[in-house]
Structures are given as structure tokens and as C-alpha cells.
PDB file of N, CA and C in Angstrom:
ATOM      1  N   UNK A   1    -153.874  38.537-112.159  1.00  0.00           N
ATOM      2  CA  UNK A   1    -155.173  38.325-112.792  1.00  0.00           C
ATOM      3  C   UNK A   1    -155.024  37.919-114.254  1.00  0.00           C
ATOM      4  N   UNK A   2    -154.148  38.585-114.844  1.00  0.00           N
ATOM      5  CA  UNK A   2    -153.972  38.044-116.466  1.00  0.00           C
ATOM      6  C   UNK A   2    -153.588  36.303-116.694  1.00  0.00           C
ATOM      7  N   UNK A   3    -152.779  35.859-115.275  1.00  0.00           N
ATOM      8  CA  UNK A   3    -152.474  34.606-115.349  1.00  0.00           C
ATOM      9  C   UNK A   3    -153.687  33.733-115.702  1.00  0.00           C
ATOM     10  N   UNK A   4    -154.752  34.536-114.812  1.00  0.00           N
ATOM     11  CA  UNK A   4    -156.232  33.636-114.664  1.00  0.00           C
ATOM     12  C   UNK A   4    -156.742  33.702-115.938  1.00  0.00           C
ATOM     13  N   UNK A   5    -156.814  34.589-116.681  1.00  0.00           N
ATOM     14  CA  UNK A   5    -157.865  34.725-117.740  1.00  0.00           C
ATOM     15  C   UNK A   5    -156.724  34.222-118.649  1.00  0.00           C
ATOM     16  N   UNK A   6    -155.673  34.308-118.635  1.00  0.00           N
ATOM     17  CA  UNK A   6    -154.774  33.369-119.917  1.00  0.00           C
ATOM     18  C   UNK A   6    -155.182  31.414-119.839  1.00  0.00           C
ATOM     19  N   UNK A   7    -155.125  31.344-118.384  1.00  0.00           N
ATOM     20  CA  UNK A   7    -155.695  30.132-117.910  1.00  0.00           C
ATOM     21  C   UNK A   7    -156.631  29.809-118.652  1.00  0.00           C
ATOM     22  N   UNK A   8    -158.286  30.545-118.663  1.00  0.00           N
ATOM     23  CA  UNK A   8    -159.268  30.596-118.616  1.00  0.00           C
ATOM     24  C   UNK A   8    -159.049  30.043-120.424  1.00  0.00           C
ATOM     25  N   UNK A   9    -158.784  31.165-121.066  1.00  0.00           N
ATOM     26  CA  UNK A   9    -159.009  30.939-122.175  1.00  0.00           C
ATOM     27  C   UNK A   9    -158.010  29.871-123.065  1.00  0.00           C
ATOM     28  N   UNK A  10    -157.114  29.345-122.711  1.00  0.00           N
ATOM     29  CA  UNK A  10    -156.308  27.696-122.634  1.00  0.00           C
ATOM     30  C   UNK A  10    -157.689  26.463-122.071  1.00  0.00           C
ATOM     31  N   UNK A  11    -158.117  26.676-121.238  1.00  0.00           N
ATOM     32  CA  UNK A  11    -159.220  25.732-121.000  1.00  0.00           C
ATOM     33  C   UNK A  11    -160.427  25.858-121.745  1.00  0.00           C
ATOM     34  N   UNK A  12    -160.591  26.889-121.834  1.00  0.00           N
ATOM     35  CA  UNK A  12    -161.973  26.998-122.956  1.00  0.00           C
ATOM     36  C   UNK A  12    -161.684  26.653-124.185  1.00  0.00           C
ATOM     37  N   UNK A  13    -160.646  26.605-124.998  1.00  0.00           N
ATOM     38  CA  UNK A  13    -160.237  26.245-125.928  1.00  0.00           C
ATOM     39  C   UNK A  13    -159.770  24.323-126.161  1.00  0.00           C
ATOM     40  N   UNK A  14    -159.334  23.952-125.130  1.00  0.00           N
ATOM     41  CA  UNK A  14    -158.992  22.515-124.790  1.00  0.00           C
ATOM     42  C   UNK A  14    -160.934  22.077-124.769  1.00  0.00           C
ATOM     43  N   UNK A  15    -161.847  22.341-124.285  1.00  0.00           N
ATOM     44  CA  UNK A  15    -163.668  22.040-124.332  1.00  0.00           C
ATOM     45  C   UNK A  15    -163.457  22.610-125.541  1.00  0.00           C
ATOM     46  N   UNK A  16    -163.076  23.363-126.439  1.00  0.00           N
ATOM     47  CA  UNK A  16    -163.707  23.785-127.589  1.00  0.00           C
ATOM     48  C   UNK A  16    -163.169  22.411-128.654  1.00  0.00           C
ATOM     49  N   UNK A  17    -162.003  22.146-128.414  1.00  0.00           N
ATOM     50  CA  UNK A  17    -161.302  20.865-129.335  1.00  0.00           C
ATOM     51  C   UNK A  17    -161.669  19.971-128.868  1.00  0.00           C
ATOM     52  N   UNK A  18    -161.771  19.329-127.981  1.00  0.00           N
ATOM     53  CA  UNK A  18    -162.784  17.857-127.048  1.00  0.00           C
ATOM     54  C   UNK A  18    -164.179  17.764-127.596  1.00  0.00           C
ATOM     55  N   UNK A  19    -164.886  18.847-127.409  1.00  0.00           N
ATOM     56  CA  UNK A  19    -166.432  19.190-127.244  1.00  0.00           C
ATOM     57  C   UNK A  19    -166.179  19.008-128.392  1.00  0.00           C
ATOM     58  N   UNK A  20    -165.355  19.632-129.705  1.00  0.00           N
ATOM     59  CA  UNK A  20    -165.870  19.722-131.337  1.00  0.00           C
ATOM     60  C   UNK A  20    -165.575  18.265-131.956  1.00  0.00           C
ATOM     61  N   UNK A  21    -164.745  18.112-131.333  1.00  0.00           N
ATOM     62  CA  UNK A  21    -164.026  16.127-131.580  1.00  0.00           C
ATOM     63  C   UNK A  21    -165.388  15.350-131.443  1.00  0.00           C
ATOM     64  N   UNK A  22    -165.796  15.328-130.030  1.00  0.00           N
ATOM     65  CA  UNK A  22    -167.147  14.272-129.513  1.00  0.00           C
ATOM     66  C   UNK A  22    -168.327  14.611-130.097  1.00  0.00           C
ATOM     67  N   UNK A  23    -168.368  15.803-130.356  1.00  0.00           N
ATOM     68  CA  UNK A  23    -169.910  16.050-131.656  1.00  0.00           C
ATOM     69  C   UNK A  23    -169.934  15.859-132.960  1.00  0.00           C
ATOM     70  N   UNK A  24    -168.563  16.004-133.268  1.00  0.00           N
ATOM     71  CA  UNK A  24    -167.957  15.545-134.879  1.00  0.00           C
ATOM     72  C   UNK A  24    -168.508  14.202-135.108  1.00  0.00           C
ATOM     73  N   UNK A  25    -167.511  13.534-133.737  1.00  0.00           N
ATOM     74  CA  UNK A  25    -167.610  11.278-133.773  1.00  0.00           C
ATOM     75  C   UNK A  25    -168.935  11.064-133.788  1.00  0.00           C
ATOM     76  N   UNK A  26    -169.730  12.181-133.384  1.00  0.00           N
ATOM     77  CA  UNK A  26    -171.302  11.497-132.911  1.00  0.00           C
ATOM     78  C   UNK A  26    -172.415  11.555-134.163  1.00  0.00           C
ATOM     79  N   UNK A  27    -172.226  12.946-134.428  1.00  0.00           N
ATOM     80  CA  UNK A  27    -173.030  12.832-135.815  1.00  0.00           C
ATOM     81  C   UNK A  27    -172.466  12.043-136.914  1.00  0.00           C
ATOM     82  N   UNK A  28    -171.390  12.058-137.046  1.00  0.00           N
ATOM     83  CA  UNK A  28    -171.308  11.124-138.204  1.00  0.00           C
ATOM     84  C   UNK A  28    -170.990   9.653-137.704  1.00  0.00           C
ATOM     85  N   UNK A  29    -171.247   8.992-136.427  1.00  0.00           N
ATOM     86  CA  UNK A  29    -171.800   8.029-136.204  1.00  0.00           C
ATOM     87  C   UNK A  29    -173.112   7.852-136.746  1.00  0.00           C
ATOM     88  N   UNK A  30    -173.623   8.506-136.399  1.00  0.00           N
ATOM     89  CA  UNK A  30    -175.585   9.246-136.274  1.00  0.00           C
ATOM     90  C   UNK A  30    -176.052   8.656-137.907  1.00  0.00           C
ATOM     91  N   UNK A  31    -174.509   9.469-138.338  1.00  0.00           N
ATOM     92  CA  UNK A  31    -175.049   9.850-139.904  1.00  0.00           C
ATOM     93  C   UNK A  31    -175.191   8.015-140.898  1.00  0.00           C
ATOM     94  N   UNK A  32    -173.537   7.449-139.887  1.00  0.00           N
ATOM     95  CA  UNK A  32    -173.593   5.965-140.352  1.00  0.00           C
ATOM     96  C   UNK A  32    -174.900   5.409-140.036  1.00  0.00           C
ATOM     97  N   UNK A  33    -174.790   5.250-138.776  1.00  0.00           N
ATOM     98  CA  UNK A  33    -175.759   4.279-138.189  1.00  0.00           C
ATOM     99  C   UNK A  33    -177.398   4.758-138.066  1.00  0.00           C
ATOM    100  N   UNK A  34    -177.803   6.043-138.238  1.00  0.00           N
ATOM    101  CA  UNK A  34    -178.948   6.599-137.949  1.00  0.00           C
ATOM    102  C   UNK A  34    -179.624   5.859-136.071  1.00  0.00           C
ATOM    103  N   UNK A  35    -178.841   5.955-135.955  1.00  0.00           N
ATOM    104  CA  UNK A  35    -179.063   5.591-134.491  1.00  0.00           C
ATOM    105  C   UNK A  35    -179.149   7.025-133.251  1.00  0.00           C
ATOM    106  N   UNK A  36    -180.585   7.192-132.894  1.00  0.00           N
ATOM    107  CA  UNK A  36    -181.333   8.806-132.494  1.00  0.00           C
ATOM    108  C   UNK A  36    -179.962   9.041-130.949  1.00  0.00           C
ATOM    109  N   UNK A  37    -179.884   8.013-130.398  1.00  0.00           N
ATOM    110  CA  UNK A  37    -179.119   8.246-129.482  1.00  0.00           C
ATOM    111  C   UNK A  37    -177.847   9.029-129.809  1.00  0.00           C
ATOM    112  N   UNK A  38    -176.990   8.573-130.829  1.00  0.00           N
ATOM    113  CA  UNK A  38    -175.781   9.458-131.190  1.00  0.00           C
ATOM    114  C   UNK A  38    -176.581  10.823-131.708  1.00  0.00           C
ATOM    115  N   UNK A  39    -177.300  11.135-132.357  1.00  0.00           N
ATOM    116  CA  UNK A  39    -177.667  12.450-132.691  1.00  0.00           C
ATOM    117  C   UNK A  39    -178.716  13.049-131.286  1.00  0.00           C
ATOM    118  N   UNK A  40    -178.831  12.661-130.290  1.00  0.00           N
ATOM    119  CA  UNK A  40    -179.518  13.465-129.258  1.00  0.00           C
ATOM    120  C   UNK A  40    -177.842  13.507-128.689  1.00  0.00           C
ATOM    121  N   UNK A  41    -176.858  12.704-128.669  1.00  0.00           N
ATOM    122  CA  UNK A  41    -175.740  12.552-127.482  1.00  0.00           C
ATOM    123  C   UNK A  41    -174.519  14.140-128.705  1.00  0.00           C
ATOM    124  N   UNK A  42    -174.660  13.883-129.763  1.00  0.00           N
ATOM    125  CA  UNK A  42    -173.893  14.877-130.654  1.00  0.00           C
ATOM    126  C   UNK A  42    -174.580  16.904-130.206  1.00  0.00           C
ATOM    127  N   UNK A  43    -175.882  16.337-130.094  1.00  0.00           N
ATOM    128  CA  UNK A  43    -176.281  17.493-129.795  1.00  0.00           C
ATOM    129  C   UNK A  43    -176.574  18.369-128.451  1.00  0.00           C
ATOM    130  N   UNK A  44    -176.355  16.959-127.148  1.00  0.00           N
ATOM    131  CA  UNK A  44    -175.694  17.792-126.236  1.00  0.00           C
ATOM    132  C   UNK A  44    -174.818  18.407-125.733  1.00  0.00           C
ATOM    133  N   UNK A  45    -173.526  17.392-126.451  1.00  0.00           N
ATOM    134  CA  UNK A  45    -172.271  17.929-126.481  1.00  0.00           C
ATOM    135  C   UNK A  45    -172.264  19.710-127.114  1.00  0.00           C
ATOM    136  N   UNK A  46    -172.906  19.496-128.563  1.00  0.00           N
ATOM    137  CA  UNK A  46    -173.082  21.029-129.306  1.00  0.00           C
ATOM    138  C   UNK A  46    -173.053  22.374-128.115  1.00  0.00           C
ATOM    139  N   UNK A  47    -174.487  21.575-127.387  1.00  0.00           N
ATOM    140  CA  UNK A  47    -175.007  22.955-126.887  1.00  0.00           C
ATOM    141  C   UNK A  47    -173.969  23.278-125.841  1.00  0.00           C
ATOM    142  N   UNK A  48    -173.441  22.482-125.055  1.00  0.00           N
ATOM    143  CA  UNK A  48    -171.860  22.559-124.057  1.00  0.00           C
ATOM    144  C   UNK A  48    -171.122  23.295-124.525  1.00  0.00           C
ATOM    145  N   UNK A  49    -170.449  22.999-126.113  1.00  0.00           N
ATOM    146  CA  UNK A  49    -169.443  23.340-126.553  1.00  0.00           C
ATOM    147  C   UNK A  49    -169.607  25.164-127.166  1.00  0.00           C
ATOM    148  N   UNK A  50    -171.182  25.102-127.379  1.00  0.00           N
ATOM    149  CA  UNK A  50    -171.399  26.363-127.788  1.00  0.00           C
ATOM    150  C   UNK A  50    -171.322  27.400-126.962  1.00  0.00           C
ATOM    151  N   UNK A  51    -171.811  26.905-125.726  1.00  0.00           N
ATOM    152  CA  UNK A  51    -171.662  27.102-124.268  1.00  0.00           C
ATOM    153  C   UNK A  51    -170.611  28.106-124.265  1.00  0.00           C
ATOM    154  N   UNK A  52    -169.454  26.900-124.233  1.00  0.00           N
ATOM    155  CA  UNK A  52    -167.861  27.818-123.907  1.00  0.00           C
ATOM    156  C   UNK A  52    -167.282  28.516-124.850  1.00  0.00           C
ATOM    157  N   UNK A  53    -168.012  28.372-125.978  1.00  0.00           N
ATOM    158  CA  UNK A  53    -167.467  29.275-127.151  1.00  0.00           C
ATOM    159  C   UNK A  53    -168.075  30.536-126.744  1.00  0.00           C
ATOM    160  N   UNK A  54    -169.274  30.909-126.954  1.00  0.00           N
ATOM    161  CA  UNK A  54    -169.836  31.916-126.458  1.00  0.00           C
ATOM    162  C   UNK A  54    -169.875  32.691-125.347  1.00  0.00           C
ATOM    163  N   UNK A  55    -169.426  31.783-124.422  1.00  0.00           N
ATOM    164  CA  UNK A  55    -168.832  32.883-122.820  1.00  0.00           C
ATOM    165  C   UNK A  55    -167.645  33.180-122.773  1.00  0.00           C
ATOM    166  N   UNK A  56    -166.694  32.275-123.776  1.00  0.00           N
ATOM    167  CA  UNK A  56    -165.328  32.632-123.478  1.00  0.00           C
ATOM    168  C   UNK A  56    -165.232  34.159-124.900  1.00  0.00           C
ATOM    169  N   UNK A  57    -166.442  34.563-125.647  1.00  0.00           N
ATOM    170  CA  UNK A  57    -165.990  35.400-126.613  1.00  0.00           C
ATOM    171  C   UNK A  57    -166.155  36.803-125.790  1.00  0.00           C
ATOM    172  N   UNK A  58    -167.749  36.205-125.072  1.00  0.00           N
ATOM    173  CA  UNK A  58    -168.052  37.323-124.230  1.00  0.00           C
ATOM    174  C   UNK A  58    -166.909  37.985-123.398  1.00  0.00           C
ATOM    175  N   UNK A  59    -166.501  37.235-122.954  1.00  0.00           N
ATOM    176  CA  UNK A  59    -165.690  37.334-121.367  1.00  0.00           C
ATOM    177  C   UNK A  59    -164.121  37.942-122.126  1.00  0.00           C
ATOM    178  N   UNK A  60    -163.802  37.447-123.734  1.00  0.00           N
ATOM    179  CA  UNK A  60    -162.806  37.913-123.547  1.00  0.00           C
ATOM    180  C   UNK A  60    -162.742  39.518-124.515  1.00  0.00           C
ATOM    181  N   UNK A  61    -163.980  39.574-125.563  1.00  0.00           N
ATOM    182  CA  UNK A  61    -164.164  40.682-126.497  1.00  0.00           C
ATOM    183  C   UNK A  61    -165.031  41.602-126.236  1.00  0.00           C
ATOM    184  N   UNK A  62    -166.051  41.012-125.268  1.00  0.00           N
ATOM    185  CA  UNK A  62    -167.156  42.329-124.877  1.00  0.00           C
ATOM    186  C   UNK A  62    -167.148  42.637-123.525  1.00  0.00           C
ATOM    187  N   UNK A  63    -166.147  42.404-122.765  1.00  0.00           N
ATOM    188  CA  UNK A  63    -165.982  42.877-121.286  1.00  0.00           C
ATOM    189  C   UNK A  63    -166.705  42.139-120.330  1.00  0.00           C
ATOM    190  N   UNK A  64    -168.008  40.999-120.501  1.00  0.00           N
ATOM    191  CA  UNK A  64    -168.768  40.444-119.930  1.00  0.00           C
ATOM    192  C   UNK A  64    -167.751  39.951-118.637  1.00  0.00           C
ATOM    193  N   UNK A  65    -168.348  39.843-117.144  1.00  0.00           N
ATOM    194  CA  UNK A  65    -167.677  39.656-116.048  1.00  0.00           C
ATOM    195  C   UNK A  65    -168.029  38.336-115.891  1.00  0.00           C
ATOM    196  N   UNK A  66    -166.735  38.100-114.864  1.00  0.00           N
ATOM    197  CA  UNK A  66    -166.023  36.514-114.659  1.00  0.00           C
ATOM    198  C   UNK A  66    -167.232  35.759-114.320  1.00  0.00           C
ATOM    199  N   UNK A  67    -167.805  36.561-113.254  1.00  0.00           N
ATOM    200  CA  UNK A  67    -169.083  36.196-112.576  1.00  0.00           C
ATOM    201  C   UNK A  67    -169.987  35.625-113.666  1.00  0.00           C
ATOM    202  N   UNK A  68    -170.895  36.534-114.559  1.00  0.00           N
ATOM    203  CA  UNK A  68    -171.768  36.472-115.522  1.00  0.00           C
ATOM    204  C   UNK A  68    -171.454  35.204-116.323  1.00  0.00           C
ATOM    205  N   UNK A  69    -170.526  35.797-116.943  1.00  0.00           N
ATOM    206  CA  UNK A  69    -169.507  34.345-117.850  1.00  0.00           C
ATOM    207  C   UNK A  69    -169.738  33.057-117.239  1.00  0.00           C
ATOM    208  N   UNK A  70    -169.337  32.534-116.071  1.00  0.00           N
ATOM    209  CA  UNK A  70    -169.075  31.362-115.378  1.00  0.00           C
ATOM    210  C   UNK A  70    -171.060  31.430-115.232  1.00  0.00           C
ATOM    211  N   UNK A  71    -171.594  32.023-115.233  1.00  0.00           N
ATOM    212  CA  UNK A  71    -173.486  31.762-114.892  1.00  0.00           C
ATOM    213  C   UNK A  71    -174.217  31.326-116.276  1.00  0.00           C
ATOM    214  N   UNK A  72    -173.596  32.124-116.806  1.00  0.00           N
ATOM    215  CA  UNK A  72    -173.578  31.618-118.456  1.00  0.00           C
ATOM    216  C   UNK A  72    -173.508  30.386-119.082  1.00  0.00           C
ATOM    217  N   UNK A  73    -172.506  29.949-118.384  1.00  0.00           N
ATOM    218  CA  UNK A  73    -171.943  28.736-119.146  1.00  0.00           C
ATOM    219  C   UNK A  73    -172.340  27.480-118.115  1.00  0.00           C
ATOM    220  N   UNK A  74    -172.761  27.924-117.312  1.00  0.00           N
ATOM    221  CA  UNK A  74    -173.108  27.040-116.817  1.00  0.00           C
ATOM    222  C   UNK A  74    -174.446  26.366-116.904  1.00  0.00           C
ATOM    223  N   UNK A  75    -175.260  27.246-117.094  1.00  0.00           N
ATOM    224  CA  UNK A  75    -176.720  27.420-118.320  1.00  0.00           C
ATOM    225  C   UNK A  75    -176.304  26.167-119.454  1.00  0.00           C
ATOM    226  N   UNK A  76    -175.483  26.867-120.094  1.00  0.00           N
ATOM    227  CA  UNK A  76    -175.340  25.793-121.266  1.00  0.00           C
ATOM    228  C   UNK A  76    -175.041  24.748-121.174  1.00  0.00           C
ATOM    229  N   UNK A  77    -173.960  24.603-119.696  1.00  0.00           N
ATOM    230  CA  UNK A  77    -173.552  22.875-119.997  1.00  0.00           C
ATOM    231  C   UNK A  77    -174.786  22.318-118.938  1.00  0.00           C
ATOM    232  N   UNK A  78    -175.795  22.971-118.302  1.00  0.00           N
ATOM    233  CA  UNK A  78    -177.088  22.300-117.247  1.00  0.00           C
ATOM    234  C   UNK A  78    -177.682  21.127-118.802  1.00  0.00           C
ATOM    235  N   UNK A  79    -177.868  22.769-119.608  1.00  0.00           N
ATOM    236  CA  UNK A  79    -178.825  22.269-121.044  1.00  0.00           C
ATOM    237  C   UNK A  79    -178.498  21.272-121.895  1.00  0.00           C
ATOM    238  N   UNK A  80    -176.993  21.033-122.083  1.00  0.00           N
ATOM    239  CA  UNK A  80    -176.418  20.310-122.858  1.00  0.00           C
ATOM    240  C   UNK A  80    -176.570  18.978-122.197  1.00  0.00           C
ATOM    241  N   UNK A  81    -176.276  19.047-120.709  1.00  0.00           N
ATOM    242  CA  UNK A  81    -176.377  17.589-120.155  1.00  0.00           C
ATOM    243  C   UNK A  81    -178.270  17.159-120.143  1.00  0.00           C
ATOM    244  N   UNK A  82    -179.062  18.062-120.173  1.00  0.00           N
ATOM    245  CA  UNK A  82    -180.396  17.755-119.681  1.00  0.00           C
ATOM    246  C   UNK A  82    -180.765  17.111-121.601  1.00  0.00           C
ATOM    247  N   UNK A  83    -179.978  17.592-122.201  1.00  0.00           N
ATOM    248  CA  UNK A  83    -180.237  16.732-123.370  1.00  0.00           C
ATOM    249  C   UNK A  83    -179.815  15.469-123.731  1.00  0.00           C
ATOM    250  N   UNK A  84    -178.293  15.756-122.899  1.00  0.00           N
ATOM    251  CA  UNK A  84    -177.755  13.628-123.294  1.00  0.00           C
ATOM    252  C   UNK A  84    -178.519  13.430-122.057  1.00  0.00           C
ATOM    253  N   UNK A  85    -179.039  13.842-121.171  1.00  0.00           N
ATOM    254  CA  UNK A  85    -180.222  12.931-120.058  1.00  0.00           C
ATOM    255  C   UNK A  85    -181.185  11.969-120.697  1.00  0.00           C
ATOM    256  N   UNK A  86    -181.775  12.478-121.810  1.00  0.00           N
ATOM    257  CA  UNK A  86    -182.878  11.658-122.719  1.00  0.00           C
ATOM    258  C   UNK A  86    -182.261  10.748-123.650  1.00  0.00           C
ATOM    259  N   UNK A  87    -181.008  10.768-123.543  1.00  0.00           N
ATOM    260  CA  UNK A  87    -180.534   9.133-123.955  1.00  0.00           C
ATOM    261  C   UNK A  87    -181.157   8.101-123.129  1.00  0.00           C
ATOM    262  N   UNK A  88    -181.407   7.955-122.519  1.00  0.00           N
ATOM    263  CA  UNK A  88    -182.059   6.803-121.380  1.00  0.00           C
ATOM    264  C   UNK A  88    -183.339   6.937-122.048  1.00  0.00           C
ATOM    265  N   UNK A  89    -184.476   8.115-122.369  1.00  0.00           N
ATOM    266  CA  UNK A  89    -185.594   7.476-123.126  1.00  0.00           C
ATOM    267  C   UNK A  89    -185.083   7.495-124.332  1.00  0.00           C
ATOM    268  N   UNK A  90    -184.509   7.477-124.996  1.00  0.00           N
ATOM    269  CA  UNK A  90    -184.303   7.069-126.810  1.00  0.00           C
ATOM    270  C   UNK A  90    -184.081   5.457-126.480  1.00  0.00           C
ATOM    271  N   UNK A  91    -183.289   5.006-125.367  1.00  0.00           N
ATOM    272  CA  UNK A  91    -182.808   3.700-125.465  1.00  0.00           C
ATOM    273  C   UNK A  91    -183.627   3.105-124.592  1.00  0.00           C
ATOM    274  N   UNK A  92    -184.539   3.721-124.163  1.00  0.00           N
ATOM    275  CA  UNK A  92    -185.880   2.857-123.413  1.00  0.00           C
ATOM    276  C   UNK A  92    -186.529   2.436-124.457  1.00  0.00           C
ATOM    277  N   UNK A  93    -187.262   3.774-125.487  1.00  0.00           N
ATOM    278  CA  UNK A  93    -188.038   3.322-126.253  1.00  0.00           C
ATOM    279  C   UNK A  93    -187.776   2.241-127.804  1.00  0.00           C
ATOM    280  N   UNK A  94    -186.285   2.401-128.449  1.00  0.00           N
ATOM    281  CA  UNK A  94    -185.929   0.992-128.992  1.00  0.00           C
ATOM    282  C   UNK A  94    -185.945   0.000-127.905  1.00  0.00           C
ATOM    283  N   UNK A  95    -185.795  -0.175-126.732  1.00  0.00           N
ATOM    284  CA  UNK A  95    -185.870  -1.501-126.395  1.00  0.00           C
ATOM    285  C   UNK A  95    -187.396  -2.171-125.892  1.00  0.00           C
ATOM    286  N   UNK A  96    -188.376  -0.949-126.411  1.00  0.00           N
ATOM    287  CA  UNK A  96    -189.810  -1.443-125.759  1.00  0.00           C
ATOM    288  C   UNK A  96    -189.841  -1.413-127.127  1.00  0.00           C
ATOM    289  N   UNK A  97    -189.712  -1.159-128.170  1.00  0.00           N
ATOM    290  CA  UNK A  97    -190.035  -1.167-129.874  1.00  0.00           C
ATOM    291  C   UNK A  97    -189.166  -2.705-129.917  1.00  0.00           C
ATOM    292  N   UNK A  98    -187.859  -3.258-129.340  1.00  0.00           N
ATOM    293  CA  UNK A  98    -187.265  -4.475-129.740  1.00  0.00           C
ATOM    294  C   UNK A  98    -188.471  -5.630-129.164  1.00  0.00           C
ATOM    295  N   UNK A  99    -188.981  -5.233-128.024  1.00  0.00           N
ATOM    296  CA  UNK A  99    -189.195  -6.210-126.860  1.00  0.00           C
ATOM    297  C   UNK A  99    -191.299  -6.357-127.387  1.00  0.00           C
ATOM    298  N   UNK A 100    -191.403  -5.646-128.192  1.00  0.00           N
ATOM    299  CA  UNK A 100    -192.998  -5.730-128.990  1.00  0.00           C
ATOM    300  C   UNK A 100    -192.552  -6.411-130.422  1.00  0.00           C
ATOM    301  N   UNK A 101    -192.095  -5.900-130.846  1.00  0.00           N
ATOM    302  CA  UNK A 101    -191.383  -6.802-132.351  1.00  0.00           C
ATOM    303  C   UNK A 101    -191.198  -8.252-132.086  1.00  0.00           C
ATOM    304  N   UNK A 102    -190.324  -8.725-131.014  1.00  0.00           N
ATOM    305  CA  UNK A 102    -190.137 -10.044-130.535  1.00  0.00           C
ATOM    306  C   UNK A 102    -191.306 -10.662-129.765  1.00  0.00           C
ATOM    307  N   UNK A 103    -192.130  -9.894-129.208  1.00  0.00           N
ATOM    308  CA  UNK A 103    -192.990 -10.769-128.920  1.00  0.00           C
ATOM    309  C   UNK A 103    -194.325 -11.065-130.071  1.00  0.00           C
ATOM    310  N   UNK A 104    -194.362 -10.322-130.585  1.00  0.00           N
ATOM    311  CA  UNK A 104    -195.240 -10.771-131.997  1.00  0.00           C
ATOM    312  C   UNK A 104    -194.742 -11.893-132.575  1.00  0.00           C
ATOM    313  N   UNK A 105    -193.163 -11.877-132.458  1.00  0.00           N
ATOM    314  CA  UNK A 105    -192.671 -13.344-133.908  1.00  0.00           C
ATOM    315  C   UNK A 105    -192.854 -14.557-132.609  1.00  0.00           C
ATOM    316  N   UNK A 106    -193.606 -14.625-131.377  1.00  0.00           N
ATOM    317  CA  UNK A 106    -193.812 -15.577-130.951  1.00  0.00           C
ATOM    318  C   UNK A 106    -194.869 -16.252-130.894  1.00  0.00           C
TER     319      UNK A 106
END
């Protein structure tokens, strides 16, 4: 069993350096470009990454069970993805804001 949870917390840590990398690139894309898509896509990653930070502290400092933990986190990465989901309307609505702009200069 210790193999597993040594496992566990090697993988939660590999999402904690990925997840902190891809929210890092995104906001300060965000921050260059002010473009809403990188700051909705920075902030789903967040809530993912906070995700596994927070179940893997539980699971490994307050006794929280494997079970709970893994229900947990799975919460967070549903939430994290249901937020980069609304990339598709951020990039609907610039392209109905491009596609009204262009038809006025006609």
C-alpha cells in the first residue's frame, strides 16, 4: 500500500508542475494579449491544479480516504474543465463581434 500512495503523491505532484506551467503560459499570455480565452483557459487549468493540490494535502496530512480524495478531485477537475468548456462561447462571441464590425465597413 505505501507503494500506492508514494505513487499517488509522484503523480499529484507531476499535475501540480504541468497544471502550474499551463496556468503560468496562460495568464501571462492573457496578460500580453488580453485575449478572455487565455484567462477563462488559465483559470480552468487553476481550479484542476488546485484540485490536486488540495486532495493530495488532504489525503496525505489529514487522513482523508483514498475514496473521498479521488471524489474530491474529481469535483475539481469536472469544474475546471466545465470552465475551459466556455472557451467555445468567448470565441463564439469575438467572432459574432468580428462578423458585425465587418459587416458595417460594407
Amino acid at each position: 500500500m505505501n507503494e500506492v500512495i508514494t505513487a499517488i503523491a509522484v503523480v499529484k505532484f507531476a499535475i501540480l508542475l504541468l497544471g502550474g506551467g499551463i496556468t503560468y503560459i496562460a495568464f501571462k499570455a492573457y496578460r500580453r494579449t488580453g485575449e478572455d480565452s487565455l484567462h477563462v483557459l488559465g483559470i480552468g487549468f487553476g481550479v484542476i491544479m488546485l484540485g490536486a493540490l488540495l486532495t493530495g494535502v488532504a489525503n496525505q496530512f489529514f487522513s482523508v480516504s483514498l475514496e473521498l480524495g479521488v471524489l474530491a478531485n474529481s469535483i475539481f477537475v469536472a469544474l475546471g474543465l466545465a470552465v475551459t468548456r466556455t472557451l467555445s462561447t468567448c470565441n463564439n462571441d469575438r467572432s459574432s463581434k468580428s462578423n458585425l464590425v465587418a459587416g458595417s465597413k460594407n
